[in-house]
C-alpha atoms as a PDB file:
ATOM      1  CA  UNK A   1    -134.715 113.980  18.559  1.00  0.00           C
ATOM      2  CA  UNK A   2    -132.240 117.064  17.798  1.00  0.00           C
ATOM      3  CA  UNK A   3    -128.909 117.842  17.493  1.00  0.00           C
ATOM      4  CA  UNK A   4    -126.913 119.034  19.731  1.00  0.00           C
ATOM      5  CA  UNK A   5    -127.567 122.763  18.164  1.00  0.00           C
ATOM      6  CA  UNK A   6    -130.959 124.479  17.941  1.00  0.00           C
ATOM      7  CA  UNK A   7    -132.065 125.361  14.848  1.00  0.00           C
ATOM      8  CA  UNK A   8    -132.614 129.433  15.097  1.00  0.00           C
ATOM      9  CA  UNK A   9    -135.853 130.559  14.499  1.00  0.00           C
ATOM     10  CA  UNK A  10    -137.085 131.527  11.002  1.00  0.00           C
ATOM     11  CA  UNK A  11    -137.235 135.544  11.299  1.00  0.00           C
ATOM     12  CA  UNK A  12    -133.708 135.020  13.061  1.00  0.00           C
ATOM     13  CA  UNK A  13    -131.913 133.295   9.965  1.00  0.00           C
ATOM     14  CA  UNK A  14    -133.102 136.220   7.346  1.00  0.00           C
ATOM     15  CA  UNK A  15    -131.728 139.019   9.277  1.00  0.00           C
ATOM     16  CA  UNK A  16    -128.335 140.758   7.773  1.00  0.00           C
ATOM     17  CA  UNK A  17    -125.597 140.684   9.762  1.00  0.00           C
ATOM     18  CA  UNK A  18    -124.603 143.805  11.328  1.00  0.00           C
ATOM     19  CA  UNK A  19    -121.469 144.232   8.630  1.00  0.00           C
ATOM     20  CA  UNK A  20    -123.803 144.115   6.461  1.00  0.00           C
ATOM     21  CA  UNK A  21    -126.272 147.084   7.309  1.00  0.00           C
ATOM     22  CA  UNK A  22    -123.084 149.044   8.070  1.00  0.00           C
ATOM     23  CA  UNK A  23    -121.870 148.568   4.498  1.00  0.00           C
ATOM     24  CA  UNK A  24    -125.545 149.298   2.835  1.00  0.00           C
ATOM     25  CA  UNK A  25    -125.474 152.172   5.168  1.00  0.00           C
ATOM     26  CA  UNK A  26    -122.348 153.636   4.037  1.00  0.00           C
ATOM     27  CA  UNK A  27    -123.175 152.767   0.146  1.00  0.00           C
ATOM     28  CA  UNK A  28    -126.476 154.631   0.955  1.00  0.00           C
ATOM     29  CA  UNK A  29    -124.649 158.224   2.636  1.00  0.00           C
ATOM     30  CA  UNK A  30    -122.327 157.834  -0.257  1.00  0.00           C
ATOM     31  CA  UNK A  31    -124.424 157.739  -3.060  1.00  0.00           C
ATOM     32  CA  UNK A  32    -126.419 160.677  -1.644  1.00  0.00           C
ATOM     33  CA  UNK A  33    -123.414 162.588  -0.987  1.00  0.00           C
ATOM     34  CA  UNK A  34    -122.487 162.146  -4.801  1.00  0.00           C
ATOM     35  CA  UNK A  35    -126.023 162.988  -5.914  1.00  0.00           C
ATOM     36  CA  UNK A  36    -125.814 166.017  -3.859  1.00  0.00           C
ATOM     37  CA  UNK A  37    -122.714 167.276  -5.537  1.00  0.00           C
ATOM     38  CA  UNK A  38    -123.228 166.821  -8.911  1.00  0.00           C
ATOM     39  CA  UNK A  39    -126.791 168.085  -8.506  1.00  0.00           C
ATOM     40  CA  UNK A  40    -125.609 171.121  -6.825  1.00  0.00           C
ATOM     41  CA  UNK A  41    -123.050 171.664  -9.735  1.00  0.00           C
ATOM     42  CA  UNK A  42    -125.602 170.824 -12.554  1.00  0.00           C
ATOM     43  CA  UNK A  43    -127.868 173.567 -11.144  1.00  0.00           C
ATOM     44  CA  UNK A  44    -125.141 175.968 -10.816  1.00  0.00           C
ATOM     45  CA  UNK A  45    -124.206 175.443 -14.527  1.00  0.00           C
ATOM     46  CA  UNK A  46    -120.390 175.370 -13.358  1.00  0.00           C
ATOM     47  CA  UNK A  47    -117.824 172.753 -13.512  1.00  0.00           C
ATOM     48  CA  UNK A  48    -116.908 170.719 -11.018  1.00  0.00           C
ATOM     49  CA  UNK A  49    -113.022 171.090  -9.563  1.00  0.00           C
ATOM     50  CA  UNK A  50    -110.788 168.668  -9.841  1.00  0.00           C
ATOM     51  CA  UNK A  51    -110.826 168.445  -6.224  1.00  0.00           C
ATOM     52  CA  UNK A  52    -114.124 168.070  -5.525  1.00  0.00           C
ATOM     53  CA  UNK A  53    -113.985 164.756  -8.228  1.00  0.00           C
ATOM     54  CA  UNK A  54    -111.253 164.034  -6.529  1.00  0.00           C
ATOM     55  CA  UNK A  55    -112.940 163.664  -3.054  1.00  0.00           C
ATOM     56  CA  UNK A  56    -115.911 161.831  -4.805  1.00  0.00           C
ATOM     57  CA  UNK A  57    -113.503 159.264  -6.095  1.00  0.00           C
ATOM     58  CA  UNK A  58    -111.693 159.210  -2.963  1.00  0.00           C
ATOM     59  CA  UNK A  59    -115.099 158.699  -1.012  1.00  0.00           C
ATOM     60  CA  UNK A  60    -116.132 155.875  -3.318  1.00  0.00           C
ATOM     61  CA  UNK A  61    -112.358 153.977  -3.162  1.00  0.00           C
ATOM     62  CA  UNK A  62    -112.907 153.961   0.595  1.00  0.00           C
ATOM     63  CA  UNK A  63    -116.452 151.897   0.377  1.00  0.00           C
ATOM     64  CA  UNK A  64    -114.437 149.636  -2.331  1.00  0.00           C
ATOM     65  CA  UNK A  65    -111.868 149.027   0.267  1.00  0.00           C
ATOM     66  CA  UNK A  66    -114.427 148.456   2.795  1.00  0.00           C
ATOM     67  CA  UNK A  67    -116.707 146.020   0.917  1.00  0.00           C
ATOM     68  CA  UNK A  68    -113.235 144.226  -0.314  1.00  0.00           C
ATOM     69  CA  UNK A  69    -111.861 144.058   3.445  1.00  0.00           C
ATOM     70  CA  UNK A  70    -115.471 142.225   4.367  1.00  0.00           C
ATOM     71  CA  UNK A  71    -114.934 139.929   1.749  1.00  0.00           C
ATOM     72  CA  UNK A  72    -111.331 139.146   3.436  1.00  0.00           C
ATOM     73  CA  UNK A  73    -112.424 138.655   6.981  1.00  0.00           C
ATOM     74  CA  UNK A  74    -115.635 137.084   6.157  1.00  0.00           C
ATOM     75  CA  UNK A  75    -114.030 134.440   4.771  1.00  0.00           C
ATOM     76  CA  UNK A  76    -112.532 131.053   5.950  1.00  0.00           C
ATOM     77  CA  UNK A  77    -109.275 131.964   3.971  1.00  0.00           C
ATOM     78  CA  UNK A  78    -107.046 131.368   6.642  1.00  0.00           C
ATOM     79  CA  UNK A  79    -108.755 128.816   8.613  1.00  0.00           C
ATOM     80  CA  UNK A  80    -108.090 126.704   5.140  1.00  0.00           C
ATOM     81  CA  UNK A  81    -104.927 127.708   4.162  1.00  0.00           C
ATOM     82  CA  UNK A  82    -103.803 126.154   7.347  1.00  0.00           C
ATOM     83  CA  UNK A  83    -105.708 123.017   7.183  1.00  0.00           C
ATOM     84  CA  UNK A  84    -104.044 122.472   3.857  1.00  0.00           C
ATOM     85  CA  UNK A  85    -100.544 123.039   5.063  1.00  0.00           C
ATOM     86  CA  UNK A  86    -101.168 120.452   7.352  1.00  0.00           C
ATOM     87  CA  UNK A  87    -102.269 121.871  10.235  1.00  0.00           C
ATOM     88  CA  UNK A  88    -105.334 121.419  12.872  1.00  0.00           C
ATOM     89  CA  UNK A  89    -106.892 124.825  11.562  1.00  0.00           C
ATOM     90  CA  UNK A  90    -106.019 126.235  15.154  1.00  0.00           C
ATOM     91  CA  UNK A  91    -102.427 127.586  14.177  1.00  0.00           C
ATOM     92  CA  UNK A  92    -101.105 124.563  16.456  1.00  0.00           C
ATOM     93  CA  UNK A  93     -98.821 121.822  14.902  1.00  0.00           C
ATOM     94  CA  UNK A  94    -100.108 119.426  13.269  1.00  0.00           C
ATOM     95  CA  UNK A  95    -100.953 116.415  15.616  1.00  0.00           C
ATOM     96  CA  UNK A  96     -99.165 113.010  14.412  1.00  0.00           C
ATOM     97  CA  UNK A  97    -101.315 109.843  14.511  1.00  0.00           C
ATOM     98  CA  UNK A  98    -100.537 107.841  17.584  1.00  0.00           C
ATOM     99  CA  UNK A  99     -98.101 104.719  16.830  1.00  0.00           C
END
């Protein structure tokens, strides 16, 4: 007999999560803006500004801060740090044992 829960189907458990594609997505437009760039400024035989490596860099500190704010909220972090402080994990008080 099962669980209470269902056990999702096979081809349901390997599919990403859809923070997931967004991220690869973003990592993909990204990189192909940067290719772009540098390929148009390679076959111009010019330098690039300082403010167009300075968008580039921008562009690429953004996805950092994006795959590090995933990390964050995709984590249990604060659901534990309150279980540890003594707490029911709901942000409630912590319920005394009945005497």
């Amino acid at each position: 007999m099962r669980g209470k829960r269902e056990q999702a189907p096979e081809r349901l458990r390997r599919l990403p999560s859809f923070a997931n594609v967004i991220i690869a997505v973003c990592i993909g437009v990204s990189l192909f803006i940067t290719l772009a760039a540098v390929w148009e400024y390679h076959r111009l035989d010019t330098v690039m500004p300082a403010g167009a490596l300075t968008a580039l860099l921008g562009l690429w500190g953004g996805e950092l801060l994006i795959v590090a704010a995933r990390q964050v909220l995709g984590s249990n972090a604060v659901g534990r740090s309150r279980r540890t402080a003594g707490g029911n994990g709901d942000g409630g008080p912590a319920e005394s044992p009945g005497i």
